[in-house]
Protein backbone atom coordinates (compact mmCIF):
# COMPACT_ATOMS: atom_id res chain seq x y z
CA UNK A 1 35.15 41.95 -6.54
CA UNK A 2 35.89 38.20 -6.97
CA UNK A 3 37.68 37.61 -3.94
CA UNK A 4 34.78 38.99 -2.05
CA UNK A 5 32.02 36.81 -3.77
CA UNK A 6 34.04 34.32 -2.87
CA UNK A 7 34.68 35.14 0.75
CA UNK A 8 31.01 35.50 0.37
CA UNK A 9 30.04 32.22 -1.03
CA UNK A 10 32.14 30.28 2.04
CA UNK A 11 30.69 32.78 4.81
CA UNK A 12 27.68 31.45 3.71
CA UNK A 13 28.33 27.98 3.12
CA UNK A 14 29.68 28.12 6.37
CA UNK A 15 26.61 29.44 8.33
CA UNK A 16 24.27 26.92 6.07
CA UNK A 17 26.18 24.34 7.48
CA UNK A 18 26.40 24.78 11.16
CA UNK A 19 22.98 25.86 10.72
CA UNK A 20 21.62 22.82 9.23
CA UNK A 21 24.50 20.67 11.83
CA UNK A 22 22.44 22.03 14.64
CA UNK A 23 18.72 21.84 15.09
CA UNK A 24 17.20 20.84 11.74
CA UNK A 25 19.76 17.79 11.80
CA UNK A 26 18.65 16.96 15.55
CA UNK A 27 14.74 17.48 14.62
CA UNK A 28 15.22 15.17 11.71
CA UNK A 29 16.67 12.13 14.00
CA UNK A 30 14.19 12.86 16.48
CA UNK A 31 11.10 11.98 13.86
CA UNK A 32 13.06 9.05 12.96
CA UNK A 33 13.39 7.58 16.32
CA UNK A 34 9.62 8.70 17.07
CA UNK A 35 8.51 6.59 14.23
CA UNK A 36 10.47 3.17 15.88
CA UNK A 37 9.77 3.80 18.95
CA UNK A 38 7.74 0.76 19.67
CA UNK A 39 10.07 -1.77 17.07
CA UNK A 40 11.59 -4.52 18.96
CA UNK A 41 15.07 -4.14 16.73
CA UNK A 42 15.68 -0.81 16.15
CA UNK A 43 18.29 0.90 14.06
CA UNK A 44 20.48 4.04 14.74
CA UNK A 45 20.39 6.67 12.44
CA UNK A 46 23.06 9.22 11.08
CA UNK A 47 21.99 12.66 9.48
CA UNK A 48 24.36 13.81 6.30
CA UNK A 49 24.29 17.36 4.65
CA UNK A 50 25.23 17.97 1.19
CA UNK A 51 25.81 21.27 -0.66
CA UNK A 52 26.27 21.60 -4.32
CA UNK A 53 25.40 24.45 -6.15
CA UNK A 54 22.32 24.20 -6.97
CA UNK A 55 21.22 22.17 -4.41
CA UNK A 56 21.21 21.67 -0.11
CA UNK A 57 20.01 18.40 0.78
CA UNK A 58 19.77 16.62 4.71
CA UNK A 59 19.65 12.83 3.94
CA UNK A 60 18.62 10.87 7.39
CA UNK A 61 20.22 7.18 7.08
CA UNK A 62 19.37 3.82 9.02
CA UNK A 63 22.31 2.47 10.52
CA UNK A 64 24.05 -0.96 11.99
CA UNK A 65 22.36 -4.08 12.08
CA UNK A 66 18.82 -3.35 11.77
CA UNK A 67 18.91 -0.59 8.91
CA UNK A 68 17.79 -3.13 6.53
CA UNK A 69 14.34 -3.61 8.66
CA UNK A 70 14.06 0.57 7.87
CA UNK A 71 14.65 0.30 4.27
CA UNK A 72 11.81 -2.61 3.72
CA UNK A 73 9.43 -0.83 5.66
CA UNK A 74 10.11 2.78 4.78
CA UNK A 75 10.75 1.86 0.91
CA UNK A 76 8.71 -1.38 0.63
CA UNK A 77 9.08 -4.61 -0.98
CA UNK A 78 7.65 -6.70 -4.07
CA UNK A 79 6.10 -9.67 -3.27
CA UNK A 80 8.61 -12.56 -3.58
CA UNK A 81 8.60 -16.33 -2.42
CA UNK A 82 10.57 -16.90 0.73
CA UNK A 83 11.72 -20.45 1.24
CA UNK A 84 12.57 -22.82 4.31
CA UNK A 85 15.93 -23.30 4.80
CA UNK A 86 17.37 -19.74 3.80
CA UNK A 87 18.55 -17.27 5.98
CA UNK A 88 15.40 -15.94 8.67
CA UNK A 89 16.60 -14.05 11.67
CA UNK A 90 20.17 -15.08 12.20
CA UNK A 91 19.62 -19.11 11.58
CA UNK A 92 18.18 -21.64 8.99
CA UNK A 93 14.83 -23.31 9.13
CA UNK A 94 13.25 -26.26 7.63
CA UNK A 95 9.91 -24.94 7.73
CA UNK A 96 8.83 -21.55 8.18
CA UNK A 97 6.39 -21.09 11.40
CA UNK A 98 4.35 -18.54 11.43
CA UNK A 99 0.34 -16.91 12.73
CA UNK A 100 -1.93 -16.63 9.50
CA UNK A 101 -2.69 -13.13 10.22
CA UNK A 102 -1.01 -10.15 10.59
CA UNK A 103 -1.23 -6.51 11.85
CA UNK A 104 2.00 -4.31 11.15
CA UNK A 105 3.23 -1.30 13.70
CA UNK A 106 3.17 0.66 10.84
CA UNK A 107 0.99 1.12 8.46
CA UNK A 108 1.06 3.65 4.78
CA UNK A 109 0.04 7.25 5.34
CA UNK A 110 2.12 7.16 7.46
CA UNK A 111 1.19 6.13 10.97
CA UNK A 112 2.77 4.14 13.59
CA UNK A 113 2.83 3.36 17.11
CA UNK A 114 0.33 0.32 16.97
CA UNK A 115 0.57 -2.86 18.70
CA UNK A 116 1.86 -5.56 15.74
CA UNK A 117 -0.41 -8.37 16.08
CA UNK A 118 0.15 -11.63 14.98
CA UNK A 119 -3.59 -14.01 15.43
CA UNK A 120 -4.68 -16.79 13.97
CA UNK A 121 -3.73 -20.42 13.87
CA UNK A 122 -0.36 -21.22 13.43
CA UNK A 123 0.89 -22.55 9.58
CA UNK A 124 3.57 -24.54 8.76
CA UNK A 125 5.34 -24.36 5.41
CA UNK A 126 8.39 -24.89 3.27
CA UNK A 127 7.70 -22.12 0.89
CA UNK A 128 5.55 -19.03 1.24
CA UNK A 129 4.11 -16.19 -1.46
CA UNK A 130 5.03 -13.10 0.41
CA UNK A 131 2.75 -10.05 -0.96
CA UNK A 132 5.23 -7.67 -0.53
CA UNK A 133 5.32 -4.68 1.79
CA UNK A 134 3.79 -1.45 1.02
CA UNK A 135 6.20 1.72 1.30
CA UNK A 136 5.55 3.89 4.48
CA UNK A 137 7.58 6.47 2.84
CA UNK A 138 9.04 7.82 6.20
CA UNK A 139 12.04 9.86 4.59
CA UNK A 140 8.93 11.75 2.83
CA UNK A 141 7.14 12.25 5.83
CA UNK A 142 10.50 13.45 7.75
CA UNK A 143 11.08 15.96 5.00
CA UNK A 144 7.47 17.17 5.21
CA UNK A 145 7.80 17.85 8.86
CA UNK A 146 11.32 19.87 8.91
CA UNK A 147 10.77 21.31 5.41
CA UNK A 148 9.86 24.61 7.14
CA UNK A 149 12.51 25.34 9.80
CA UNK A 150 15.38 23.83 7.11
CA UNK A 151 14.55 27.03 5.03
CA UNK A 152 14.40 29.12 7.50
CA UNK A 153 17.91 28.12 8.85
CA UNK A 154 18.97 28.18 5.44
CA UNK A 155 17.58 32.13 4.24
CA UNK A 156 19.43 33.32 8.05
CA UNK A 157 22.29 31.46 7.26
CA UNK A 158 22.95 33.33 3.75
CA UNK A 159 22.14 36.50 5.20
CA UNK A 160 24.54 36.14 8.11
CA UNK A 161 26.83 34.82 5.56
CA UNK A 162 26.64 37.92 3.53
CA UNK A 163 26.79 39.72 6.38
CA UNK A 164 30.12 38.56 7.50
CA UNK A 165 31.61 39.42 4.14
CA UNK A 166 30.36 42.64 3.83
């Protein structure tokens, strides 16, 4: 009887995994790279699985270079004070140079795709009060989207788990 719950248990762990491997995993980086599609330094993104058990959870990552540019935008950030003369884009500045207003690609909700505009005069300055950056919450938005098909690749793969073993 044990030996066959656990033949059971890894028949099924088994199919949950190549299950989740295939399409839900592909759907998942898909929405990601929808939602950057128009960002001028885009990052890669990896797709992990993890099974405990009580718990099957697909975590979508932002990777190389540019992951950081995810995280701030998906997650947010608190408004801070950003100074001349530390580290913007690859290179140190005396001043910071930038358009008074702004208009983000993305915005909370979520929705993306838009144009980015910068407009205004241009400002000059050694320090700046940053507001912050509200979170577009993309991971939540991903989840929402593939929620669906991951359980139904999930119920099939138990049953032809269970299956197997029997």
């Amino acid at each position: 009887m044990r030996k066959t719950l656990i033949s059971r248990y890894y028949d099924a762990y088994e199919e949950v995994r190549i299950a989740i491997d295939g399409q839900v995993k592909k759907r998942a980086i898909e929405l990601a790279n929808e939602i950057i599609d128009n960002w001028d330094n885009k990052p890669k993104f990896v797709a992990s699985l993890f099974v405990t058990r009580d718990k099957i959870s697909l975590y979508v990552e932002p990777t190389g270079p540019n992951a950081k540019s995810w995280d701030w935008t998906s997650r947010g950030t608190k408004p801070r004070l950003i100074t001349a003369g530390t580290r913007l884009m690859g290179g140190r500045k005396n001043k910071l140079l930038f358009k008074r207003n702004h208009t983000p690609k993305t915005t909370p909700g979520p929705t993306w795709g838009g144009s980015g505009k910068s407009s205004g005069p241009w400002v000059s300055k050694r320090t700046v009060k940053h507001p912050g950056t509200k979170a577009r919450k993309f991971e939540e938005w991903i989840g929402k989207q593939i929620k669906a098909d991951f359980r139904k690749e999930i119920e099939g793969a138990f049953r032809r788990g269970m299956r197997k073993a029997g």
